[in-house]
Protein backbone atom coordinates (compact mmCIF):
# COMPACT_ATOMS: atom_id res chain seq x y z
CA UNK A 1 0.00 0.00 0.00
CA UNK A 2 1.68 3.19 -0.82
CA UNK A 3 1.71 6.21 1.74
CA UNK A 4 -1.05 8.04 -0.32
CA UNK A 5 -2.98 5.20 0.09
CA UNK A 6 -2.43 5.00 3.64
CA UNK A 7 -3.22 8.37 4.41
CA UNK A 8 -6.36 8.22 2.57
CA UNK A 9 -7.49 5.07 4.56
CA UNK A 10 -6.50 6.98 7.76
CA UNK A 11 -8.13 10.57 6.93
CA UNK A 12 -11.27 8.45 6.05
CA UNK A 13 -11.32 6.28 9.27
CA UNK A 14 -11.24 9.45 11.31
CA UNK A 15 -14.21 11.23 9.26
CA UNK A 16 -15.94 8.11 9.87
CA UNK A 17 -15.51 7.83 13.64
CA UNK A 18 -16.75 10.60 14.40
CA UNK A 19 -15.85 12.66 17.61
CA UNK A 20 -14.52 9.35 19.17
CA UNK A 21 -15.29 5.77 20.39
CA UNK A 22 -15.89 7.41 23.63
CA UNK A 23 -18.55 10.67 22.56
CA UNK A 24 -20.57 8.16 20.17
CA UNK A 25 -20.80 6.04 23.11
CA UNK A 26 -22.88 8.58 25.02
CA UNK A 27 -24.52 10.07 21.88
CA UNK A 28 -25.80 6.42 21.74
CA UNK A 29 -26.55 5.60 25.57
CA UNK A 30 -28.97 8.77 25.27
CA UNK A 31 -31.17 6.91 22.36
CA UNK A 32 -29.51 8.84 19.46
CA UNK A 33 -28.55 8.16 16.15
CA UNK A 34 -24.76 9.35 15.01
CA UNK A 35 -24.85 11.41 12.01
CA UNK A 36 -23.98 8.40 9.78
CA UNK A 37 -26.68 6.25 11.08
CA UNK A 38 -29.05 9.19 10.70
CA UNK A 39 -28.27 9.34 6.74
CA UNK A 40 -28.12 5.68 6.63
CA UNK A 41 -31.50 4.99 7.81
CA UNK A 42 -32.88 8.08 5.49
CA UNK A 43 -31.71 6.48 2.33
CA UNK A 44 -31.75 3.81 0.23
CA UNK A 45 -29.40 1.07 0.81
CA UNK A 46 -25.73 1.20 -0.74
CA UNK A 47 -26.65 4.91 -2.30
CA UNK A 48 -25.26 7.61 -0.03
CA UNK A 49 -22.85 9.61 -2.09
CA UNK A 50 -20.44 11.67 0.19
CA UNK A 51 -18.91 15.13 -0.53
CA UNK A 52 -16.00 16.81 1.25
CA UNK A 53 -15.75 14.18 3.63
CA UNK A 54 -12.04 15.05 4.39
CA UNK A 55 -12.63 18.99 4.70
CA UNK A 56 -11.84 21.18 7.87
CA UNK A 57 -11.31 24.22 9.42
CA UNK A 58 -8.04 26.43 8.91
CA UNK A 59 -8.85 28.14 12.68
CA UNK A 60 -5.74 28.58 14.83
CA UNK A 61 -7.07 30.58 17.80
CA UNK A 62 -8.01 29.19 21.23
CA UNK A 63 -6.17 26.11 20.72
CA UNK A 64 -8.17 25.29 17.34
CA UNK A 65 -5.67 24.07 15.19
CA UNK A 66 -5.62 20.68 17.58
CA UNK A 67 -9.33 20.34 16.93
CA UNK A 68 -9.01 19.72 13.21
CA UNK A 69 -11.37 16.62 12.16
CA UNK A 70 -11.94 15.42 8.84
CA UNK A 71 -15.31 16.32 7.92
CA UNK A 72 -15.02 19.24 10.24
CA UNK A 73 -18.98 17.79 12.44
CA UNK A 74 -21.30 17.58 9.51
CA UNK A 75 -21.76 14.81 6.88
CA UNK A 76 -22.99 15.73 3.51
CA UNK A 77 -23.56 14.09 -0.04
CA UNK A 78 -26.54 12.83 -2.14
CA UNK A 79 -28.74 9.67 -2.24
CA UNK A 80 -32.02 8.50 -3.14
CA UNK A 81 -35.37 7.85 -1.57
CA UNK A 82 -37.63 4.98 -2.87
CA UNK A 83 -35.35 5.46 -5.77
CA UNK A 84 -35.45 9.89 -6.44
CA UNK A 85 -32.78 11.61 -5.56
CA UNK A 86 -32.12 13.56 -2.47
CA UNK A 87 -29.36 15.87 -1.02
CA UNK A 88 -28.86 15.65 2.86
CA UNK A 89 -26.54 17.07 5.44
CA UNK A 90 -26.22 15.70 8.93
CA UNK A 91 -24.60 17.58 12.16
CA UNK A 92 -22.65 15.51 14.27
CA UNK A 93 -22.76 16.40 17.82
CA UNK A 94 -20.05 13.72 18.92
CA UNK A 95 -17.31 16.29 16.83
CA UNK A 96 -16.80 20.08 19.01
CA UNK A 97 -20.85 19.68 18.99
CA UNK A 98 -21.87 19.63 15.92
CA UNK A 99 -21.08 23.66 16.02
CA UNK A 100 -20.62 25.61 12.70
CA UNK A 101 -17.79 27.13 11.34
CA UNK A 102 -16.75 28.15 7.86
CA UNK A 103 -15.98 24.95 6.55
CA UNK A 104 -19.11 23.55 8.08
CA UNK A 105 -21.62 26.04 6.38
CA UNK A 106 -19.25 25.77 3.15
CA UNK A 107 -20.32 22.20 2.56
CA UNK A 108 -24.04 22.39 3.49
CA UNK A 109 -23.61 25.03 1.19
CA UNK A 110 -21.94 23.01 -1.55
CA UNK A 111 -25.12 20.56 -0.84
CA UNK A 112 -27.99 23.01 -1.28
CA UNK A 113 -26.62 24.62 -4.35
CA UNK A 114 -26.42 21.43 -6.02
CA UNK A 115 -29.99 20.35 -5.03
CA UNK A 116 -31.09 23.39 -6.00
CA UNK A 117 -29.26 23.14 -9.48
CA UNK A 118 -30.38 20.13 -10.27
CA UNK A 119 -33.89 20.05 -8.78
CA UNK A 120 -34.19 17.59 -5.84
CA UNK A 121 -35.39 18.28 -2.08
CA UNK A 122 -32.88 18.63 0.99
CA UNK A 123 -33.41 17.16 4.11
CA UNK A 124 -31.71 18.68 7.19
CA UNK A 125 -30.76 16.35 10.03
CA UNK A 126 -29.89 18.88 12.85
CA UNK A 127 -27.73 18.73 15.94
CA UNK A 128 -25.81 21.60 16.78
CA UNK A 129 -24.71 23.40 19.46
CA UNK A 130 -24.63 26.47 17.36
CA UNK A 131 -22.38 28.97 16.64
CA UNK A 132 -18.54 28.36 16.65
CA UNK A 133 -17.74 30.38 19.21
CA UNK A 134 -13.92 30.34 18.65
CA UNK A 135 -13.93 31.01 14.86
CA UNK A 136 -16.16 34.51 15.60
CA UNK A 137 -16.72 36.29 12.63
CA UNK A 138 -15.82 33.23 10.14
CA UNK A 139 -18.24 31.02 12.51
CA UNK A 140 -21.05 33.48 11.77
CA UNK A 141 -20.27 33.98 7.64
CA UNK A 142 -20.80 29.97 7.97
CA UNK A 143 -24.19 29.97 8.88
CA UNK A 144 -24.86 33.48 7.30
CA UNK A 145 -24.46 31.64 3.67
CA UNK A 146 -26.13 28.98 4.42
CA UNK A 147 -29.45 30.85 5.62
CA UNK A 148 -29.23 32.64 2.00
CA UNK A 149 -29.04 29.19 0.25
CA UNK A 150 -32.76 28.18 2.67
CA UNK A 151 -34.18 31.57 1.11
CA UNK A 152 -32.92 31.05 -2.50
CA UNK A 153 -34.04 27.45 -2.38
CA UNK A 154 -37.50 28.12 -1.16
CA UNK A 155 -40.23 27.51 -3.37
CA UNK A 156 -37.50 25.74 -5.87
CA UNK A 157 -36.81 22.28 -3.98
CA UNK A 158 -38.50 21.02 -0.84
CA UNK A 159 -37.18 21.79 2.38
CA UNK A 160 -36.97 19.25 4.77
CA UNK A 161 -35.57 19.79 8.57
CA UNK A 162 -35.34 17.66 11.50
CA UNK A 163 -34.38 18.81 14.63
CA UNK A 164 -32.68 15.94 16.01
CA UNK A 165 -30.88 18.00 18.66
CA UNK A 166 -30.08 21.72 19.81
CA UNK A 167 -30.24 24.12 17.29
CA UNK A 168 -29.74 27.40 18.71
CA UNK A 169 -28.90 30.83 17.56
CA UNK A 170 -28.92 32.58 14.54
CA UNK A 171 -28.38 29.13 12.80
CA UNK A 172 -32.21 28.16 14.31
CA UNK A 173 -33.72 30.80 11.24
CA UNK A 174 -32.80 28.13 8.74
CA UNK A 175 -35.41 25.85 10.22
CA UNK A 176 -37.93 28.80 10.21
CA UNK A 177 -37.51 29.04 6.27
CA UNK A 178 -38.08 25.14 6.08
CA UNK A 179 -41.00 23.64 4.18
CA UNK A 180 -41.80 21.00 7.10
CA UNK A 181 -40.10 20.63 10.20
CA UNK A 182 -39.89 17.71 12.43
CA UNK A 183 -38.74 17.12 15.94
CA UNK A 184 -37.41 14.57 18.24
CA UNK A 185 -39.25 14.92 21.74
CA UNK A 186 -36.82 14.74 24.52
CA UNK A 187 -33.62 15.33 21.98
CA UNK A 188 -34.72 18.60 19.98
CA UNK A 189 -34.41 22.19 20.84
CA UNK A 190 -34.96 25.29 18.59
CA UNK A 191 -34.56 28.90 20.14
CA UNK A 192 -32.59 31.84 19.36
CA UNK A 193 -30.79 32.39 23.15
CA UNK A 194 -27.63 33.70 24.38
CA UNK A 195 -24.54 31.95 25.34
CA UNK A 196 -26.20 31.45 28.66
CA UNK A 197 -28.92 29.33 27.03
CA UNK A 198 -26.85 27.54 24.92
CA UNK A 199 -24.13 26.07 27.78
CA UNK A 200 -27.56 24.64 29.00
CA UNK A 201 -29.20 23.08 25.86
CA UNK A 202 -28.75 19.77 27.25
CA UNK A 203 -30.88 20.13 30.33
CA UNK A 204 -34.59 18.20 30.31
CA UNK A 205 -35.98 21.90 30.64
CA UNK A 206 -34.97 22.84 27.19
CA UNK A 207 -35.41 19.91 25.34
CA UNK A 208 -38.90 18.93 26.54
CA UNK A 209 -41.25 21.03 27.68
CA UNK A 210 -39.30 24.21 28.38
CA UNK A 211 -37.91 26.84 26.41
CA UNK A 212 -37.56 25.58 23.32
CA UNK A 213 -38.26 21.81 23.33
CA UNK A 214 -40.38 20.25 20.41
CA UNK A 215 -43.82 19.97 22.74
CA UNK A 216 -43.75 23.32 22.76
CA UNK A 217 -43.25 24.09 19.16
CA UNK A 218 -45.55 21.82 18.17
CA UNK A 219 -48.23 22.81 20.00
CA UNK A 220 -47.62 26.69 21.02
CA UNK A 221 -45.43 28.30 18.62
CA UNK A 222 -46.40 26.03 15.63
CA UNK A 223 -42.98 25.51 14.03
CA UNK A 224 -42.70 22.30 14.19
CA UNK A 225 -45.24 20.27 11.92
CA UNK A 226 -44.57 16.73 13.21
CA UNK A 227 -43.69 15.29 16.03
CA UNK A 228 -41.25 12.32 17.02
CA UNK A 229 -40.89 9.76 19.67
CA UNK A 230 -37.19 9.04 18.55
CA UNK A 231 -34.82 9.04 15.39
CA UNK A 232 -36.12 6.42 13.44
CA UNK A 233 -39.48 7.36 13.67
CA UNK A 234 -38.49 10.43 12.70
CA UNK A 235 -36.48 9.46 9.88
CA UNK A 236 -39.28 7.23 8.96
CA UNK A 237 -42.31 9.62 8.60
CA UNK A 238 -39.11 12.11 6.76
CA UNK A 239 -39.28 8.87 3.91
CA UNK A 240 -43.25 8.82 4.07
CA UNK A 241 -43.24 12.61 3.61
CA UNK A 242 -41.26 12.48 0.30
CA UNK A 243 -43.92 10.12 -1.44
CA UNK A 244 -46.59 13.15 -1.00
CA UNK A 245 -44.14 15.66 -2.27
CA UNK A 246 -42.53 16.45 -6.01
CA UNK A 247 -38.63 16.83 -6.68
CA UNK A 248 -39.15 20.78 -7.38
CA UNK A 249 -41.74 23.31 -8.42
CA UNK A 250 -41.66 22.30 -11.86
CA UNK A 251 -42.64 18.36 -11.27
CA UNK A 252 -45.87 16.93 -10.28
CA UNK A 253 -46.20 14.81 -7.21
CA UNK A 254 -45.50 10.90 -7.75
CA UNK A 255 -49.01 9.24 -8.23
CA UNK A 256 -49.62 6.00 -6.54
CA UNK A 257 -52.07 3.59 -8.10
CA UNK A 258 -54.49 3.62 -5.17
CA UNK A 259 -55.23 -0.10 -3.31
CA UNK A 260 -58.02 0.91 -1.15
CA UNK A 261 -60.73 3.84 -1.70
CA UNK A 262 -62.23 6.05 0.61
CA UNK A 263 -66.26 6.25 0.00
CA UNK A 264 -68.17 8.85 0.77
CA UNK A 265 -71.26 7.37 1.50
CA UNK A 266 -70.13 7.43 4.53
CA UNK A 267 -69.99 11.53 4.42
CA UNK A 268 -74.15 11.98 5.34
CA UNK A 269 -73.27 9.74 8.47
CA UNK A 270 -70.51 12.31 9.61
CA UNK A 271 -72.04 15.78 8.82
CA UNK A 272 -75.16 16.31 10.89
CA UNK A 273 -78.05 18.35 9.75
CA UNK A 274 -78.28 19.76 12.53
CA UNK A 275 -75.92 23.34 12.80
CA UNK A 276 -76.24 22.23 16.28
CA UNK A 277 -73.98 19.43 16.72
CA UNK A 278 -70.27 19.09 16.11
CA UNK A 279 -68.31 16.20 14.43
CA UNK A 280 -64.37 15.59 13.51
CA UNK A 281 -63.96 16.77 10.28
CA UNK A 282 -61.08 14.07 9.74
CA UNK A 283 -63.49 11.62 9.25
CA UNK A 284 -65.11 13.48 6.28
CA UNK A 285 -61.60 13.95 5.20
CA UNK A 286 -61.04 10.39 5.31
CA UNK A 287 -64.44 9.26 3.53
CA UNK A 288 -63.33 11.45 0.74
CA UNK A 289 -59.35 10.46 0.09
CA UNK A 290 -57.99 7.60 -0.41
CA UNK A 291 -58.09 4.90 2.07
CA UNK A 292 -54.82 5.54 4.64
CA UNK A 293 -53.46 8.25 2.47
CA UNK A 294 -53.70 11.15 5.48
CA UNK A 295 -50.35 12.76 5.98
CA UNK A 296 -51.12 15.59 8.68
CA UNK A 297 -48.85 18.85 9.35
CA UNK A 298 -49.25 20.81 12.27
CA UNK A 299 -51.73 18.10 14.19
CA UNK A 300 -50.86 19.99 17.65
CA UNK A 301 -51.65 23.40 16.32
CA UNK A 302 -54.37 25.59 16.17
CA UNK A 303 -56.74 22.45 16.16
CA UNK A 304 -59.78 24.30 14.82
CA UNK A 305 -58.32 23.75 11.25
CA UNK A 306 -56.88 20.68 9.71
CA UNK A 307 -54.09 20.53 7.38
CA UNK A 308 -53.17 17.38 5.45
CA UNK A 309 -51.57 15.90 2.69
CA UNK A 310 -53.28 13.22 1.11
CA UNK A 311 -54.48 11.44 -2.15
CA UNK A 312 -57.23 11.10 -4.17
CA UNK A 313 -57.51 8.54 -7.65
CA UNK A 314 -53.66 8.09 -6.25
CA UNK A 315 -52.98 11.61 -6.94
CA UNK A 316 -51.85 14.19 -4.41
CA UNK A 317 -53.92 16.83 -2.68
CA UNK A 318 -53.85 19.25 -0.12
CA UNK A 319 -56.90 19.45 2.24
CA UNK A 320 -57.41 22.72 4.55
CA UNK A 321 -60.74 21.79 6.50
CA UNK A 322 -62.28 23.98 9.67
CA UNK A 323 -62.73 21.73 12.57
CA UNK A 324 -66.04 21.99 13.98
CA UNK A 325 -65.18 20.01 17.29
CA UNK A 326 -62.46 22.77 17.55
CA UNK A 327 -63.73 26.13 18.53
CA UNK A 328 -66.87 25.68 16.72
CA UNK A 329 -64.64 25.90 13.65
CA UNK A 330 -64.28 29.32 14.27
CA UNK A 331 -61.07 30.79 12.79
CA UNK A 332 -58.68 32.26 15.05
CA UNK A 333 -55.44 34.01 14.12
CA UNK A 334 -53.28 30.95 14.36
CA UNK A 335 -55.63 28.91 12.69
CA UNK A 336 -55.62 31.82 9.66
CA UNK A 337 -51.24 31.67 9.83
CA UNK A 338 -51.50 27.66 9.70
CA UNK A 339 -53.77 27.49 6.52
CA UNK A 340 -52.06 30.36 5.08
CA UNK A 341 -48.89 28.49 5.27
CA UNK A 342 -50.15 25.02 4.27
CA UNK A 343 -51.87 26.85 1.35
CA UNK A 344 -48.47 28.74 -0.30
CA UNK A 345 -46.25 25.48 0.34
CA UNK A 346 -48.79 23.40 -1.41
CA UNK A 347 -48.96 26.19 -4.29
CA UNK A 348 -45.43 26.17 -4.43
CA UNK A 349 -45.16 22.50 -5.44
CA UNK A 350 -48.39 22.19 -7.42
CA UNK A 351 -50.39 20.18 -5.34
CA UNK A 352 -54.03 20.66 -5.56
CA UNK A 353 -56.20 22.03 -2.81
CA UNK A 354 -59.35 20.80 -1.26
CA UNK A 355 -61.12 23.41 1.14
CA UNK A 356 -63.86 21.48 3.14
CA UNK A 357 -65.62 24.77 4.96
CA UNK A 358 -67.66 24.38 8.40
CA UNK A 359 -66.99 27.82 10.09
CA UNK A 360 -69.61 30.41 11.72
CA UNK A 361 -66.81 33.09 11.57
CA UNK A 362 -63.93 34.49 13.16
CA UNK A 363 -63.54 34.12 16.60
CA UNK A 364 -64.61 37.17 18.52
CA UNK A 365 -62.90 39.07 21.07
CA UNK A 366 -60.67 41.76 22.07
CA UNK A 367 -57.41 39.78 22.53
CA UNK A 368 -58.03 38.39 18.98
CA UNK A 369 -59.16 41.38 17.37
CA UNK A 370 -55.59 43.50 19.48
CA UNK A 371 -53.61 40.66 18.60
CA UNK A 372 -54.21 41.25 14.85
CA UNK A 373 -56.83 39.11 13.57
CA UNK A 374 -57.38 41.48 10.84
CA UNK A 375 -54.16 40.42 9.52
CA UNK A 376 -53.91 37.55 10.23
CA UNK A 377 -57.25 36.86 8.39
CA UNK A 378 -55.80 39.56 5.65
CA UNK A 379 -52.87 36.04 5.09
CA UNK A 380 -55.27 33.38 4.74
CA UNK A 381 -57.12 35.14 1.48
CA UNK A 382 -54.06 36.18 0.11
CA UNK A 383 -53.00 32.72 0.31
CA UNK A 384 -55.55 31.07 -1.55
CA UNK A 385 -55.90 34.31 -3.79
CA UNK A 386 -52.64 34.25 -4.80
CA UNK A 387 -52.65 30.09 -5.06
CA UNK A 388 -53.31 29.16 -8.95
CA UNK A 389 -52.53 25.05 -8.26
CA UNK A 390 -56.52 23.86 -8.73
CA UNK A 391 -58.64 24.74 -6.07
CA UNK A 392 -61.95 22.97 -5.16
CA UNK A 393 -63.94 23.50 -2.29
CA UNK A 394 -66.98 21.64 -0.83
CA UNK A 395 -69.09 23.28 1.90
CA UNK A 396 -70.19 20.86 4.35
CA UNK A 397 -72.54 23.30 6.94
CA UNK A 398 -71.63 26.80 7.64
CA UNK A 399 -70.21 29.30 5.88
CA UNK A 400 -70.97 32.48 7.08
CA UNK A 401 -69.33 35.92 6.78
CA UNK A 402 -66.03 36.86 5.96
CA UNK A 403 -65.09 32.93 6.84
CA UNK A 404 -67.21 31.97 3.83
CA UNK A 405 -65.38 34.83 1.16
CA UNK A 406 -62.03 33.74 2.60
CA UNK A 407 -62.06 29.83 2.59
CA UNK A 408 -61.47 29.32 -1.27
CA UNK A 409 -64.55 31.12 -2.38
CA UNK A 410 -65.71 31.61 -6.26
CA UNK A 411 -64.81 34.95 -5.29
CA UNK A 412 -61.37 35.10 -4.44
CA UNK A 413 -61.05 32.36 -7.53
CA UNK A 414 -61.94 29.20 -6.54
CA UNK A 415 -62.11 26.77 -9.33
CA UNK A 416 -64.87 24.41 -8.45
CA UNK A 417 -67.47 25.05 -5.93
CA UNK A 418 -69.82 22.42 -4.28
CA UNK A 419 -71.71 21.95 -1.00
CA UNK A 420 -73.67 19.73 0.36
CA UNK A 421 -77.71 20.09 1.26
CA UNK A 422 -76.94 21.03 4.65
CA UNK A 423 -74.72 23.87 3.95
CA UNK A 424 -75.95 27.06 5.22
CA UNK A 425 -74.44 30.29 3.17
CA UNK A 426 -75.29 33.98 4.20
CA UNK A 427 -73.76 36.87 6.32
CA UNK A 428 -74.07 36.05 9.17
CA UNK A 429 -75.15 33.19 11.52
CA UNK A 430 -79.70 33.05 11.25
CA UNK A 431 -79.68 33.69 15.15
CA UNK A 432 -78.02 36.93 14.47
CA UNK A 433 -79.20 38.18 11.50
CA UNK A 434 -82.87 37.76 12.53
CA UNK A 435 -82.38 40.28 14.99
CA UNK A 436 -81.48 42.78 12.41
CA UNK A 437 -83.94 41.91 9.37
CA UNK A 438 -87.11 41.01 11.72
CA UNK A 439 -86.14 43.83 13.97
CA UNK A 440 -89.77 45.42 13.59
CA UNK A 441 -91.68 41.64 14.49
CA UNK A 442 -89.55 40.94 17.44
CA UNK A 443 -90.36 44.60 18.82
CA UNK A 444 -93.79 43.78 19.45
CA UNK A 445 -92.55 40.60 21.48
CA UNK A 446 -89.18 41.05 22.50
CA UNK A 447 -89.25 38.47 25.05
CA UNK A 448 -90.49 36.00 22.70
CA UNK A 449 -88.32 33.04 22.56
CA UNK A 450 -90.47 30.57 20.21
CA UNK A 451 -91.17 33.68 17.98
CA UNK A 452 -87.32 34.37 17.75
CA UNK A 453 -86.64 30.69 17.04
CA UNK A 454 -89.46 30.35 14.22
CA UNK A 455 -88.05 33.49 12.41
CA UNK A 456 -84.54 32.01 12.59
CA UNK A 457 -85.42 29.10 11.06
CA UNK A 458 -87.61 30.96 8.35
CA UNK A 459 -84.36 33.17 7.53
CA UNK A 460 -82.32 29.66 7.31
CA UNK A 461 -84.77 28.05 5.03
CA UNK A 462 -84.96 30.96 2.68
CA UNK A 463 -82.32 32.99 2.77
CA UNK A 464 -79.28 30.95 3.62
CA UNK A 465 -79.83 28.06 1.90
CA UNK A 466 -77.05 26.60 -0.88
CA UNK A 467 -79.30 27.11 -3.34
CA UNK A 468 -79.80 30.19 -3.36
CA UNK A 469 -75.75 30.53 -4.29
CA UNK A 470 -76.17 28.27 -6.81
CA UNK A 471 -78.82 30.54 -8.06
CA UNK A 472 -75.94 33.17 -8.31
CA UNK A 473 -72.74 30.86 -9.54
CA UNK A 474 -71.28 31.26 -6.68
CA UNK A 475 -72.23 27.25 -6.14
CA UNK A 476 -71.61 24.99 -9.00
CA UNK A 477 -73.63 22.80 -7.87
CA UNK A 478 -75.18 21.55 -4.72
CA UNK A 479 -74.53 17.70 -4.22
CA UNK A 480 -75.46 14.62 -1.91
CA UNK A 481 -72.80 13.40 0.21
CA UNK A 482 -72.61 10.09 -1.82
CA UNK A 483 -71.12 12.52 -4.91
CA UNK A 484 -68.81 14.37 -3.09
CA UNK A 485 -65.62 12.02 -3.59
CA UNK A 486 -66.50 11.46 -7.14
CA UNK A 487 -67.31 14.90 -7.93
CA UNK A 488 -64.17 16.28 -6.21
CA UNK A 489 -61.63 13.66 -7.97
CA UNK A 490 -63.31 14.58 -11.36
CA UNK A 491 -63.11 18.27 -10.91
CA UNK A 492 -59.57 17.72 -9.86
CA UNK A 493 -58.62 15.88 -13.34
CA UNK A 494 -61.07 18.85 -14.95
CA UNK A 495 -58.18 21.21 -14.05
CA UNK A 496 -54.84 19.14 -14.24
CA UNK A 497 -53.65 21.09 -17.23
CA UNK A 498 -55.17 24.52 -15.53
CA UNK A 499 -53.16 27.75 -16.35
CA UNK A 500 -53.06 30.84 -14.81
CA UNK A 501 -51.03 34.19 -16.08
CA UNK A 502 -50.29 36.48 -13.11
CA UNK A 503 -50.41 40.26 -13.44
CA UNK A 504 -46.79 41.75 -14.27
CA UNK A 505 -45.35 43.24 -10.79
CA UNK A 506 -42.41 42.26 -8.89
CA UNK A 507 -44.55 40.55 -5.91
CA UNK A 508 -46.95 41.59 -4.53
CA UNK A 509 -46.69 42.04 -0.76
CA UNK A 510 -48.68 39.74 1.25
CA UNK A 511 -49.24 41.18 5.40
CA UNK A 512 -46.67 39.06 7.29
């Protein structure tokens, strides 16, 4: 063997063990992966392609230049996923923890430019203490380039990060840009903190219900769009994610020929007549998809609406749904940001969106209403304004007010519009509006109560009745639930080869 070859074996032994038999063992005593294992179980057998697996930082200062390790604590390269090609980078705590310097950022950067060149998604298997403290300014132009590559990349490749560990700091942004974000409970942490925060990311109040821990972002701060008892699960529903999503915004989803059915039949079962009486809107959502096909972001947050990824025919949809059970189905300001979201990232990768509307309104109040509900609200119809993927939407019950206009209307172009018998469309809720358009009857018996209740149910029979939007076109057509899944997946292969020409303007400039 000659001494090139010797060296090589050597440099690539060290890359490949890490931070050292002795860090990996308590990396692995905690219930984590190593950064190689990570990547391993992520791809395909045998087709991990490594880049810059021998690079490392030039740092001399604070007793730096004995730190030099091949590989310098993240792994990077290129593999494939049930066969399509993905980029990945992992962090690897077990080297000066995980923490980014130059060379670091330089090779996630090599990574993302190439996915981005050549149109495949990046996943982003995080662990990292942060910052490279030592390296200062270089430390910070690491993770500086690498949040440019997350905003260059967005909308052109799917971005996919896991939060396997601490990710702290400035370097934390790059999982705000992300297109879905899981977390490890127990192991993950996302916050932008001090130094102070970050010599304690370790401690059980950080990484699980405290400051920063996934619970918490999955459920209060709604970052974090799934949630995962350990790596491999995570890694797992990272691999079922992919099959929902396409390479790049100029690729369709993969279609699945689709074993099992849902049936709507089932639909006039789960809706009640009744405006009355709530239900889980997931199981209209599943008697309308195919059978097991439910992918669901944000589950945890704002629970009054439902966001999932799913099929229908084999082809992928996006649903947005208002959960009655939920608030009354009321939306809320967080419900408004979650749809809003769901709906751009689905536009971005032209996946088709089904609105399934149950709401009375927004939710009243002073705390909404000085919190910003107005735009908040303002997000979710730019959002499906501004979405020209096909767009149909079924009413199921209520659809009152602004909530109607703003849930993927005919009038803030909606492509297909159906509802059901039961839906109820008009301005307000029949209760309320009574007392405005029967104000002169109820004066001569304001204390009335079977008087009130007969004229609200004459203003709901006649007035806010589906048909009377079909009468308008604002309904295409009012259906039985037993049509709804064939109608929808017909509608949907209506507009497959739907085209939409923008108006010429830079962007527009939607209220953040």
């Amino acid at each position: 063997m000659s001494n090139r070859t010797s060296t090589l074996a050597e440099l690539n032994a060290l890359a490949e063990g890490g931070g050292g038999k002795e860090r990996i063992q308590r990396h692995r005593e905690a219930g984590r992966l190593i950064a190689r294992e990570r990547i391993e179980a992520l791809l395909d057998p045998g087709s991990f392609i490594e880049l810059d697996k021998l690079m490392t930082h030039d740092s001399a200062a604070f007793g730096m230049a004995d730190m030099r390790h091949p590989g310098d604590g993240v792994v990077t390269g290129y593999g494939s996923v049930e066969g399509r090609q993905v980029f990945v980078y992992a962090q690897d705590f077990t080297v000066v923890g995980g923490t980014i310097s130059k060379a670091h950022g330089e090779k996630i950067c090599k990574v993302m430019d190439l996915a981005k060149q050549v149109g495949a998604p990046i996943v982003a298997l995080l662990d990292s203490a942060g910052a490279r403290i030592q390296e200062g300014i270089g430390a910070l132009a690491g993770y500086g380039d690498v949040l440019f590559r997350n905003m260059q990349a967005s909308g052109v490749v799917p971005q996919i990060a896991c939060v396997m560990g601490p990710c702290v700091g400035g370097a934390a942004c790059s999982v705000g840009v992300a297109d879905v974000v899981f977390m490890v409970e127990g192991q993950g942490s996302l916050f932008m903190a001090g130094p102070e925060v970050v010599q304690s990311v370790s401690s059980q109040s950080i990484t699980k219900d405290g400051l920063g821990g996934a619970r918490i972002h999955a459920e209060s701060s709604g970052i974090a769009h799934i949630l995962a008892p350990d790596d491999a699960a995570c890694i797992e529903r990272v691999r079922e994610l992919l099959t929902y999503l396409p390479s790049n915004y100029a690729e369709d989803s993969p279609r699945y020929e689709a074993e099992a059915t849902g049936s709507s039949t089932g639909l006039a079962l789960i809706v009640p007549e009744s405006p009355s009486r709530t239900y889980d809107v997931k199981d209209a959502i599943r008697a309308i998809v195919d059978t097991g096909t439910m992918f669901e972001l944000h589950e945890g947050f704002a629970k009054n609406v439902v966001t999932t990824l799913a099929r229908i025919g084999g082809k992928v949809i996006g649903v947005v749904a208002n959960q009655p059970n939920q608030l009354a189905g009321c939306l809320d300001i967080h419900g408004s940001q979650k749809a809003a979201r769901f709906i751009r990232f689905c536009d971005c990768f032209n996946i088709p969106l089904l609105t399934l509307v149950d709401a009375p309104g927004f939710l009243p109040g002073a705390e909404q209403e000085h919190a910003g509900l107005v735009q908040h609200a303002a997000k979710l119809m730019y959002a499906f304004a501004e979405a020209t993927v096909p767009k149909v939407t079924l009413i199921l019950r209520k659809a009152y007010g602004a909530a109607y206009v703003m849930m993927a209307s005919k009038h803030i172009k909606g492509d297909i519009i159906y509802a059901l018998p039961t839906a109820e469309i008009a301005v307000m809720q029949p209760e309320t509006a009574t007392s405005v358009v029967y104000k002169s009857e109820l004066a001569k018996a304001p204390n009335d109560a079977a008087l009130k209740k007969k004229l609200a149910a004459t203003y709901r029979e006649e007035f806010a009745t589906p048909f009377k939007a079909a009468e308008r076109g604002f309904v295409d057509e009012v259906i039985t639930p037993d049509m709804a899944r064939p109608r929808i997946a017909r509608a949907f292969d209506m507009l497959r080869d739907k085209r939409v020409v923008s108006p010429a303007r830079k962007h527009g400039n939607i209220p953040l």
